[in-house]
Protein backbone atom coordinates (compact mmCIF):
# COMPACT_ATOMS: atom_id res chain seq x y z
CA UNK A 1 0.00 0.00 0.00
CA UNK A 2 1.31 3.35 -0.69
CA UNK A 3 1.94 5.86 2.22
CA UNK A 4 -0.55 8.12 1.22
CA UNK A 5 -4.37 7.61 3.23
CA UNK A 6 -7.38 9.32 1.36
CA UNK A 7 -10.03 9.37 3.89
CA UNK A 8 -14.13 8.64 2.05
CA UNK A 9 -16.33 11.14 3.22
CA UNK A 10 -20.07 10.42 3.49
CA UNK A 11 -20.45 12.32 -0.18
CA UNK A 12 -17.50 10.60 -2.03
CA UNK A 13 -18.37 8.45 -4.62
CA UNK A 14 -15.61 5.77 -3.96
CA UNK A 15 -13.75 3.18 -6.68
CA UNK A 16 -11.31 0.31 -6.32
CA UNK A 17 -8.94 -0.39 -9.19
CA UNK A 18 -6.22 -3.19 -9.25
CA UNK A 19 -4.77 -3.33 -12.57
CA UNK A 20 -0.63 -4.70 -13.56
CA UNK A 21 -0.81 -2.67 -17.02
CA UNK A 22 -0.01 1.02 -16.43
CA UNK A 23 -1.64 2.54 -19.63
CA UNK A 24 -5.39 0.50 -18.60
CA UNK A 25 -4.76 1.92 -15.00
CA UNK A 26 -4.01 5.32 -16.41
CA UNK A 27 -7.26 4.58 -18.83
CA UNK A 28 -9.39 3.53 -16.02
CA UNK A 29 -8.55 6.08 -13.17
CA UNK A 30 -9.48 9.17 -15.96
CA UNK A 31 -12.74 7.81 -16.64
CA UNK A 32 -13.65 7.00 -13.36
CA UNK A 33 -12.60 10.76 -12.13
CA UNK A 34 -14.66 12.33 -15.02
CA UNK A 35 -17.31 10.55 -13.73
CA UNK A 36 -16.93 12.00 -10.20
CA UNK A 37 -15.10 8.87 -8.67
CA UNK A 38 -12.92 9.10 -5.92
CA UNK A 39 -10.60 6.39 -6.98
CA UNK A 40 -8.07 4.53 -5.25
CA UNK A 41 -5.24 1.88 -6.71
CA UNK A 42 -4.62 -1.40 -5.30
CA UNK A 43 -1.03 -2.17 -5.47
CA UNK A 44 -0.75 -5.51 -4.59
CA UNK A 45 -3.46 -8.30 -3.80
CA UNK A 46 -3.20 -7.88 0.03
CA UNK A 47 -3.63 -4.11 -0.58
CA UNK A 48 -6.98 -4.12 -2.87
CA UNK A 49 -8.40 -6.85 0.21
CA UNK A 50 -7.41 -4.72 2.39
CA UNK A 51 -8.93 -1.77 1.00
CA UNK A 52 -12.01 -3.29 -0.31
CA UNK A 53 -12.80 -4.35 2.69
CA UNK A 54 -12.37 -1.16 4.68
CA UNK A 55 -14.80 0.99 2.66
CA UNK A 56 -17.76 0.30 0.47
CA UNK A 57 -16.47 0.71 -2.87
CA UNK A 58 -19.55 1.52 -5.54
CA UNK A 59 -17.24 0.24 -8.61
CA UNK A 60 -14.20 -2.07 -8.75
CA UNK A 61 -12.44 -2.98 -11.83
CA UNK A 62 -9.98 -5.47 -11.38
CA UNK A 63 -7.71 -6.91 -14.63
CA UNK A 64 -8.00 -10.08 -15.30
CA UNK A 65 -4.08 -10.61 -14.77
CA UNK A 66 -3.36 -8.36 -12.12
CA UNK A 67 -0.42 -9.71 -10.48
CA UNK A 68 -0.32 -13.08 -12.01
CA UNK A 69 0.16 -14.32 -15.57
CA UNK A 70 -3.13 -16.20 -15.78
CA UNK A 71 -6.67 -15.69 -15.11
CA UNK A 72 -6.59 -18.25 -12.48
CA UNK A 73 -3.68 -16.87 -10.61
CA UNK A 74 -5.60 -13.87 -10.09
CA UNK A 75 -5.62 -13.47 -6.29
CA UNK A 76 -8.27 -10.73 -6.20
CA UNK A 77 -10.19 -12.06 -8.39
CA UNK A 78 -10.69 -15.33 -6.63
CA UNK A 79 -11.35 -13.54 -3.69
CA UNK A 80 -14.08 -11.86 -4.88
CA UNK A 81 -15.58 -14.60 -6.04
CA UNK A 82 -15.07 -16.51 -2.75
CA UNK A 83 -16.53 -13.72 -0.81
CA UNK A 84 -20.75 -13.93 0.25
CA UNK A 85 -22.91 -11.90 -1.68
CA UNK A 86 -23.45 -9.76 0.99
CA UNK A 87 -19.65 -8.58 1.48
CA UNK A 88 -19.46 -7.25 -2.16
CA UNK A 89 -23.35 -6.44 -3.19
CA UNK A 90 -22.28 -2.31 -2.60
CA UNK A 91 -19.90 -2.51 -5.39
CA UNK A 92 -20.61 -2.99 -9.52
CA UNK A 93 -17.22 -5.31 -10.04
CA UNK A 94 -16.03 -5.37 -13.47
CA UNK A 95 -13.54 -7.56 -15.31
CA UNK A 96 -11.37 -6.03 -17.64
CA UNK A 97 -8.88 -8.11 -20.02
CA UNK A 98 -7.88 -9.19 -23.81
CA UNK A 99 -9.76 -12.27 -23.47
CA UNK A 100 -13.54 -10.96 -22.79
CA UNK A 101 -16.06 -9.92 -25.63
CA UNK A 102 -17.23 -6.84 -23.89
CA UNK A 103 -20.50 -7.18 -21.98
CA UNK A 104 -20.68 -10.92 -22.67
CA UNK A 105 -23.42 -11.68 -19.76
CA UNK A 106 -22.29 -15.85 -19.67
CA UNK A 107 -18.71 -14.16 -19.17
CA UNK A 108 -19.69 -12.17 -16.45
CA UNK A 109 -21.91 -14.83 -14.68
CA UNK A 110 -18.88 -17.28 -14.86
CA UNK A 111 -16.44 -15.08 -13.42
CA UNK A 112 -18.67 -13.78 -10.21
CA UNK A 113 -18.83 -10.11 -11.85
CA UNK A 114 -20.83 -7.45 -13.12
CA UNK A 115 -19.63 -7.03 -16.54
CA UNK A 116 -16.91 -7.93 -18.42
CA UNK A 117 -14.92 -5.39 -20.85
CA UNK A 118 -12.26 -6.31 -23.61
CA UNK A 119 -9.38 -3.77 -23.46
CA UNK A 120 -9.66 -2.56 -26.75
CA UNK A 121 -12.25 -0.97 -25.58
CA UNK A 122 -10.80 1.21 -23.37
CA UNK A 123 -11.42 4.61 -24.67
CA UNK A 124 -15.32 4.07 -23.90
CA UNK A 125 -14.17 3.31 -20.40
CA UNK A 126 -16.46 6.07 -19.43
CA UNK A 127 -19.56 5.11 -20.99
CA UNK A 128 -19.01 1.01 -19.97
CA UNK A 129 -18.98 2.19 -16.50
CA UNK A 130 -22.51 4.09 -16.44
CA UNK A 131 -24.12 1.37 -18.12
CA UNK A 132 -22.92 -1.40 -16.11
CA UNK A 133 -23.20 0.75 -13.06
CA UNK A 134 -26.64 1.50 -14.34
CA UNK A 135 -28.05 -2.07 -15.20
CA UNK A 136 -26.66 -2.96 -11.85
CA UNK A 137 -28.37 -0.70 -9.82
CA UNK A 138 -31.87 -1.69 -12.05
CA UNK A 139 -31.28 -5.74 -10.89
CA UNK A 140 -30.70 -4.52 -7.06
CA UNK A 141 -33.45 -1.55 -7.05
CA UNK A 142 -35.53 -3.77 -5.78
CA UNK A 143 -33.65 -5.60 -3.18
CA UNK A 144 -31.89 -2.32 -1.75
CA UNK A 145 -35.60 -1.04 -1.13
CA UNK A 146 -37.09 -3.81 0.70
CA UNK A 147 -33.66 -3.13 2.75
CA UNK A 148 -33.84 0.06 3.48
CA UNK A 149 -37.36 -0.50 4.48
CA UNK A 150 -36.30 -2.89 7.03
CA UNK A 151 -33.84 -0.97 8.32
CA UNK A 152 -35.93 2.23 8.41
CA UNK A 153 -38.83 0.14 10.15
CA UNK A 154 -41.30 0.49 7.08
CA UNK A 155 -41.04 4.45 7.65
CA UNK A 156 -40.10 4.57 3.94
């Protein structure tokens, strides 16, 4: 982790990225700001767990070989997969890599995320966010109201 600790206030918009290839970090980060993100970078496995499990993270992308050299070595990506539900339901997890046709939905079901994007598309970075972040918060609309109701005591 580096040295540096960026506190989340209560209006931050918060992202988790944990990528090995500088210019898709670089890529990622930009669009994530421009869409009013307050991002932080995972340097190392133990650091994005770490992290991710200190704040409640409304997007994660993770590549699919950050700090390994195959898809299955991916630390952080098995962990998220291994997690409950419930531990990573706040956040809209995408998958980015050279092996994914972008949005593929058997993809994303088969590797425990959100979405899946191909790195070639990159430079729509922006827009692949909103909509998964979007069709995301359609699927849990439902579930996150009957939650809050609970928790509010039906005074909702």
């Amino acid at each position: 982790m580096n040295g540096s600790f960026d506190f989340v206030g209560s209006g931050d918009k918060p992202a988790l990225i944990a990528f090995s290839t500088p210019a898709w970090m670089d890529a990622a980060k930009s669009a994530l700001q421009e869409l009013g993100y307050k991002v932080h970078t995972a340097a190392t496995h133990s650091d994005f767990l770490l992290r991710f499990t200190q704040a409640q993270y409304q997007v994660v992308l993770v590549e699919e070989l950050f700090g390994a050299n195959t898809i299955e070595e991916n630390i952080t990506l098995k962990s998220l997969q291994n997690m409950a539900s419930s531990a990573r339901r706040h956040a809209t997890v995408l998958l980015i890599g050279d092996s994914f046709q972008t949005f593929a939905p058997m993809e994303a079901f088969k590797n425990s995320v959100h979405a899946v994007i191909n790195s070639s598309e990159l430079f729509l970075m922006k827009q692949l966010v909103e909509k998964a972040v979007a069709e995301n918060e359609l699927f849990l609309h439902s579930f996150r109201e009957i939650q809050n109701r609970i928790l509010t005591g039906g005074k909702n």
